[in-house]
C-alpha atoms as a PDB file:
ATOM      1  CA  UNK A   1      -0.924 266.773  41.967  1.00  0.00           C
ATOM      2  CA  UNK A   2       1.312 264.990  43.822  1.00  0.00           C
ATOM      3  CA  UNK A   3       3.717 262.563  41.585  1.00  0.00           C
ATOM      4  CA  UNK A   4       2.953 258.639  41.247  1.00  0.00           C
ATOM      5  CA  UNK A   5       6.513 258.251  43.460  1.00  0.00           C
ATOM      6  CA  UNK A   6       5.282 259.868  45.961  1.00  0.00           C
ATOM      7  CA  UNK A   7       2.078 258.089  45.866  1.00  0.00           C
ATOM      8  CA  UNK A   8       3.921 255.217  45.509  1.00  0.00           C
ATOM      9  CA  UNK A   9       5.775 255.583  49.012  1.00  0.00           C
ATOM     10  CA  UNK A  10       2.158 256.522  50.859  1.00  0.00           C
ATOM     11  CA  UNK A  11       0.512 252.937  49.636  1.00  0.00           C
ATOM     12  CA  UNK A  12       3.946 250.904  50.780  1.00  0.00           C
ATOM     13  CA  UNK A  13       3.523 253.192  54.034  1.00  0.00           C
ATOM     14  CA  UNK A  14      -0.183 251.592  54.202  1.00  0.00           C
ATOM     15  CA  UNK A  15       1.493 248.178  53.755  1.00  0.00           C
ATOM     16  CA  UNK A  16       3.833 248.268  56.128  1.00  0.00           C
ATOM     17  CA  UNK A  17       0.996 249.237  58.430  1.00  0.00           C
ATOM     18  CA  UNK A  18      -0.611 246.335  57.117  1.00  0.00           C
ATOM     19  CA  UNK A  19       2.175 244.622  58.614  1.00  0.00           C
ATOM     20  CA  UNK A  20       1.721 244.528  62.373  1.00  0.00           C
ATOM     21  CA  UNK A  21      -1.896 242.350  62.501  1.00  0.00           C
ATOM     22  CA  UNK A  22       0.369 240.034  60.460  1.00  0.00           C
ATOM     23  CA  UNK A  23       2.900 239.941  63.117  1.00  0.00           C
ATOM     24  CA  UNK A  24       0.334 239.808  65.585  1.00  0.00           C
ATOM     25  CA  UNK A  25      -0.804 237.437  64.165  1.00  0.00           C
ATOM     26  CA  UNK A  26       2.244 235.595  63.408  1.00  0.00           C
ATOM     27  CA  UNK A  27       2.920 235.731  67.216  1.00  0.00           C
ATOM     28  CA  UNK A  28      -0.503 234.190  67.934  1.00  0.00           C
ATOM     29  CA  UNK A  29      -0.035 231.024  65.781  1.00  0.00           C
ATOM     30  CA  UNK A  30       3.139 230.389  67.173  1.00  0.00           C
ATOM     31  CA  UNK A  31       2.093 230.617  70.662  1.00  0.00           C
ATOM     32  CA  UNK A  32      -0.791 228.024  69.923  1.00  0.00           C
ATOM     33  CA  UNK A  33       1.614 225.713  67.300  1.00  0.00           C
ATOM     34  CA  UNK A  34       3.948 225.576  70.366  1.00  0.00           C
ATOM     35  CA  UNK A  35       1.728 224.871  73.161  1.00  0.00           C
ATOM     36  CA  UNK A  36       0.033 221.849  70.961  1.00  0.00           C
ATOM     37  CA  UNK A  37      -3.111 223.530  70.397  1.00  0.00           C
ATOM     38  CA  UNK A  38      -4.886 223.734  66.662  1.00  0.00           C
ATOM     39  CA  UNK A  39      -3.881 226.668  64.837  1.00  0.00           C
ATOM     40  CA  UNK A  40      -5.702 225.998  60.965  1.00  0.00           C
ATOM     41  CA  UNK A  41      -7.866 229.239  60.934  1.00  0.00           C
ATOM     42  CA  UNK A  42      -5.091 231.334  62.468  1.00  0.00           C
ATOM     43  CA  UNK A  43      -2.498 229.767  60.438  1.00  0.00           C
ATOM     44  CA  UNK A  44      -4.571 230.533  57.250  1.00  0.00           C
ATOM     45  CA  UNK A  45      -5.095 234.102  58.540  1.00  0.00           C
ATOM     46  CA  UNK A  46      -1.106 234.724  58.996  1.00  0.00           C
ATOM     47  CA  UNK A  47      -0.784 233.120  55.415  1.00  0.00           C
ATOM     48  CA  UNK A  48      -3.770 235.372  54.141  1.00  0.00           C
ATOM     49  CA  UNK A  49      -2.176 238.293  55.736  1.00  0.00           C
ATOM     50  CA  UNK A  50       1.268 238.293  54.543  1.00  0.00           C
ATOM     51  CA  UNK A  51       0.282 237.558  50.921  1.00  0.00           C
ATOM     52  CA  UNK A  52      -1.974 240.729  51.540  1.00  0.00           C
ATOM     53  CA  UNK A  53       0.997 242.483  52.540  1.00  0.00           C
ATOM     54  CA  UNK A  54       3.220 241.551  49.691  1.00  0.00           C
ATOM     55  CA  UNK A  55       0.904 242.366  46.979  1.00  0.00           C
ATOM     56  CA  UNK A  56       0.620 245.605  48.621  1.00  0.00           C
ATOM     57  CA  UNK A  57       3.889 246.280  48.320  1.00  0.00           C
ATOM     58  CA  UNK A  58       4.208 245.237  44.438  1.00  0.00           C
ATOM     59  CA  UNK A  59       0.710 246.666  43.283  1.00  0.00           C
ATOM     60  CA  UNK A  60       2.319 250.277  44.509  1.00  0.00           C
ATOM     61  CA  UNK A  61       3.928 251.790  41.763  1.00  0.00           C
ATOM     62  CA  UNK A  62       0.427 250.206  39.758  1.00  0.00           C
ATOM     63  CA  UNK A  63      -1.683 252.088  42.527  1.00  0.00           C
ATOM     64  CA  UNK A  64       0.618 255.185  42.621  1.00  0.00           C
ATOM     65  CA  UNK A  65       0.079 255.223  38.825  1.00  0.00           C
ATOM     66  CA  UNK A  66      -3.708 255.374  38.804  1.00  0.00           C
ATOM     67  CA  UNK A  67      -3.530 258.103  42.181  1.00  0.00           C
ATOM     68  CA  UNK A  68      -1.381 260.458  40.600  1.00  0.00           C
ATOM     69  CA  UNK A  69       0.158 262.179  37.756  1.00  0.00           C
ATOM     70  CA  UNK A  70       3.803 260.719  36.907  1.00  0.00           C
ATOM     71  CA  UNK A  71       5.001 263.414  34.830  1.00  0.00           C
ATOM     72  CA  UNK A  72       4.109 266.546  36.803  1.00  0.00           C
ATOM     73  CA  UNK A  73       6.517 268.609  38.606  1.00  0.00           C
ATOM     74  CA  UNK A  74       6.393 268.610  42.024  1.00  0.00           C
ATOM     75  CA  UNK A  75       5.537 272.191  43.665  1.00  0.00           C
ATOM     76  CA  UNK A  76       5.770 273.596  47.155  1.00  0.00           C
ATOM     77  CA  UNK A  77       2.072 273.912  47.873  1.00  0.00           C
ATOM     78  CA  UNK A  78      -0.330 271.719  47.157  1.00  0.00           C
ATOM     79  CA  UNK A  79      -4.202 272.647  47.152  1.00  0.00           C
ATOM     80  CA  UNK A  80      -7.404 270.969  48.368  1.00  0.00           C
ATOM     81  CA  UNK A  81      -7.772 269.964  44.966  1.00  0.00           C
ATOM     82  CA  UNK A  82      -4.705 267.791  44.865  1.00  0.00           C
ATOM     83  CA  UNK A  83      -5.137 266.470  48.131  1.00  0.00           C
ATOM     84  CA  UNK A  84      -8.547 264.937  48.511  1.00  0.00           C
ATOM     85  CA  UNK A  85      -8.625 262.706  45.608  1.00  0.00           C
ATOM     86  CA  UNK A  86      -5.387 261.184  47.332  1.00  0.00           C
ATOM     87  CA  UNK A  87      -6.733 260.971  50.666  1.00  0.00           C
ATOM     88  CA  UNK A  88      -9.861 259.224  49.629  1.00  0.00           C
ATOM     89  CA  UNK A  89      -7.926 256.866  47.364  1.00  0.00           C
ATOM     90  CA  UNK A  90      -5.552 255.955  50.065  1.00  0.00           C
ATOM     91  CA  UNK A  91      -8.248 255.889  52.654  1.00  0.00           C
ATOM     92  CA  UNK A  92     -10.296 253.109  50.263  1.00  0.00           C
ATOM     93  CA  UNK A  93      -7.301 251.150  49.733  1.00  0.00           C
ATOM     94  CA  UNK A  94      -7.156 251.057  53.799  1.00  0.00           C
ATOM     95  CA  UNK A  95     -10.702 249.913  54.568  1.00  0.00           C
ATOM     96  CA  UNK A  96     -10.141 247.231  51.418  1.00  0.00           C
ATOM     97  CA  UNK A  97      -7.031 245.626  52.844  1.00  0.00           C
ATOM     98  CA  UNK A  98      -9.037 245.831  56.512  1.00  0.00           C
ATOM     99  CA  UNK A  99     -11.940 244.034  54.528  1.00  0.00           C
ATOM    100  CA  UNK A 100      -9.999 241.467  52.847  1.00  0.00           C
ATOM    101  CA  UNK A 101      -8.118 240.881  56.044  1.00  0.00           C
ATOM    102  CA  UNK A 102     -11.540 240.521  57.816  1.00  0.00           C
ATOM    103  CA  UNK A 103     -12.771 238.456  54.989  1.00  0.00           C
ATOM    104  CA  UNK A 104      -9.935 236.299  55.534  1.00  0.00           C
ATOM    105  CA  UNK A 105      -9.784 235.589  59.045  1.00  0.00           C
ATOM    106  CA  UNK A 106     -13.738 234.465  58.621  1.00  0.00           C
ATOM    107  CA  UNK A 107     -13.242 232.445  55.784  1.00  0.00           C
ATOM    108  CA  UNK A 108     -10.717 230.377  57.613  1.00  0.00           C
ATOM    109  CA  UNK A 109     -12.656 230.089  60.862  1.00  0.00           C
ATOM    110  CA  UNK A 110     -15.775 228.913  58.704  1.00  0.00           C
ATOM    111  CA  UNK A 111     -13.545 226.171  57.283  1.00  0.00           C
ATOM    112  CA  UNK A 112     -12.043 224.837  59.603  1.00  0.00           C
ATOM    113  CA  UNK A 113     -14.342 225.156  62.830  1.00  0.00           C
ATOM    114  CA  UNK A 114     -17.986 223.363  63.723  1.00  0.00           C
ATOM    115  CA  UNK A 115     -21.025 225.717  63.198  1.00  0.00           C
ATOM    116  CA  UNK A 116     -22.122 226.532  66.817  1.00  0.00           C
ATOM    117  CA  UNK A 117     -25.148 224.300  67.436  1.00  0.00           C
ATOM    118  CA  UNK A 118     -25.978 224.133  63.839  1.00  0.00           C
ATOM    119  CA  UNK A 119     -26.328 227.456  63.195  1.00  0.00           C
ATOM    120  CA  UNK A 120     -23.759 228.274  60.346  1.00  0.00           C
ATOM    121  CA  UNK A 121     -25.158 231.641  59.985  1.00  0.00           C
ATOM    122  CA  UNK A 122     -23.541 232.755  63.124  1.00  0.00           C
ATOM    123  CA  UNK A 123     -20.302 231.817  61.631  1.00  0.00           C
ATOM    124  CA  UNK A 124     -20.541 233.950  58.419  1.00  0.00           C
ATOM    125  CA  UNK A 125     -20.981 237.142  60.314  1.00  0.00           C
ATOM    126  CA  UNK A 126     -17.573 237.872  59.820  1.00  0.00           C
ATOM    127  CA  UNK A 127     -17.762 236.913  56.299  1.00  0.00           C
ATOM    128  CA  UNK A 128     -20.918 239.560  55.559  1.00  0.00           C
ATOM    129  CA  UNK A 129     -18.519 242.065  57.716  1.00  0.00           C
ATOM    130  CA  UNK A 130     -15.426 241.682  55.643  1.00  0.00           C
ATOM    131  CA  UNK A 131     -17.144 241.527  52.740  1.00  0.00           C
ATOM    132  CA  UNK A 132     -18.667 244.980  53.315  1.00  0.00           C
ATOM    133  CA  UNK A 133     -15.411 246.576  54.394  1.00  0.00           C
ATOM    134  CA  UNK A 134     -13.916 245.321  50.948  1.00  0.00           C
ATOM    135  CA  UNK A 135     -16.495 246.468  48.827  1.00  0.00           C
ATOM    136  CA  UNK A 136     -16.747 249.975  50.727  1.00  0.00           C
ATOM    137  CA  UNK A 137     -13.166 250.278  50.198  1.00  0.00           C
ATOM    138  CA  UNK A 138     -13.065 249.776  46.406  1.00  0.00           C
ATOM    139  CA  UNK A 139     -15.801 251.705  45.530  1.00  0.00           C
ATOM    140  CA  UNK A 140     -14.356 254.508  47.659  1.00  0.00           C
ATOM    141  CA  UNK A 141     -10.772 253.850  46.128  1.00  0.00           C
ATOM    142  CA  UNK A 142     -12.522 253.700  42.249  1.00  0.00           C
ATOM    143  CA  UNK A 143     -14.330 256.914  42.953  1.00  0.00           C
ATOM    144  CA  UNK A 144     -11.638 258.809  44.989  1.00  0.00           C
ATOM    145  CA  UNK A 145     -11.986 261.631  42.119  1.00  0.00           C
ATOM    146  CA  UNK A 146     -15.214 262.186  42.399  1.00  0.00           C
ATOM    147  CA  UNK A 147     -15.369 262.064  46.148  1.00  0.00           C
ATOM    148  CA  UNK A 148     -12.821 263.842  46.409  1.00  0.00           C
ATOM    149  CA  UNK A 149     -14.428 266.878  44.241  1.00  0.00           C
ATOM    150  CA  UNK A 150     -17.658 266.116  45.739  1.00  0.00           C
ATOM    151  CA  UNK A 151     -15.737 267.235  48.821  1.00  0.00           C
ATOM    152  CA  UNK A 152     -13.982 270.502  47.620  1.00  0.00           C
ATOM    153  CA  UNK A 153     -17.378 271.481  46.188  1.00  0.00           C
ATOM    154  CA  UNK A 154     -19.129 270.910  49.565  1.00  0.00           C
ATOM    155  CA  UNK A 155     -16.400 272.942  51.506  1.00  0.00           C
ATOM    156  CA  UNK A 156     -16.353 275.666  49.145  1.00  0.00           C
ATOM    157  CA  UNK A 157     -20.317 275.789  48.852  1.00  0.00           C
END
């Protein structure tokens, strides 16, 4: 198994992907601030966005923890066995901080924008959407294990 360090580096790898829609972002509010235009759901979204990045960043060594084993010494080779769990756990954490990213952006445009012609249910699509990704995410992240075996059994079978 690969050690909770080296886990460690592979979830701050996922936030400092996390980092470019927050640029991106970033960019777009100050493009709108500047030009005089209203920025409150994208200015929510950049805030939403780099908080998501930071606790990232601090939860790894907590995520790293619960991925991997900290006292094992590392080897040259690792197997499918050792490798799956950690792919599926870092793959869940990915679609969750896509989901809560989602969630976040639609959150913000519900609050601050008009319904469109009094239909607010057209406005929590993205909500229903993020909230999916999220939950998809965690449950893969909580069961990477047993997907992860699930997987090794179906290959070998």
């Amino acid at each position: 198994m690969l050690s909770s360090k080296t886990v460690e580096i592979l979830v701050r790898c996922i936030a400092v992907y996390a980092v470019v829609p927050f640029v991106n972002s970033l960019a777009d509010w100050l493009t709108i601030a500047l030009s005089g235009g209203t920025q409150g759901p994208l200015l929510v979204a950049t805030v939403l966005r780099l908080l998501l990045v930071l606790l990232l960043w601090l939860l790894a060594p907590v995520l790293g923890r619960r991925l991997a084993v900290t006292a094992e010494a590392p080897r040259s080779f690792l197997g499918l066995d050792e490798i799956a769990p950690l792919a599926f756990g870092l793959v869940g954490i990915t679609l969750a901080v896509l989901g809560l990213a989602a969630l976040a952006v639609g959150a913000a445009d519900m609050v601050t924008t008009p319904h469109l012609m009094g239909a607010p249910e057209l406005g929590a699509a993205p909500l229903w959407g993020g909230t999916a990704q999220l939950l998809a995410g965690l449950g893969v992240f909580a069961g990477s294990r047993a997907l992860g075996r699930a997987f090794v059994a179906i290959r070998r079978a």
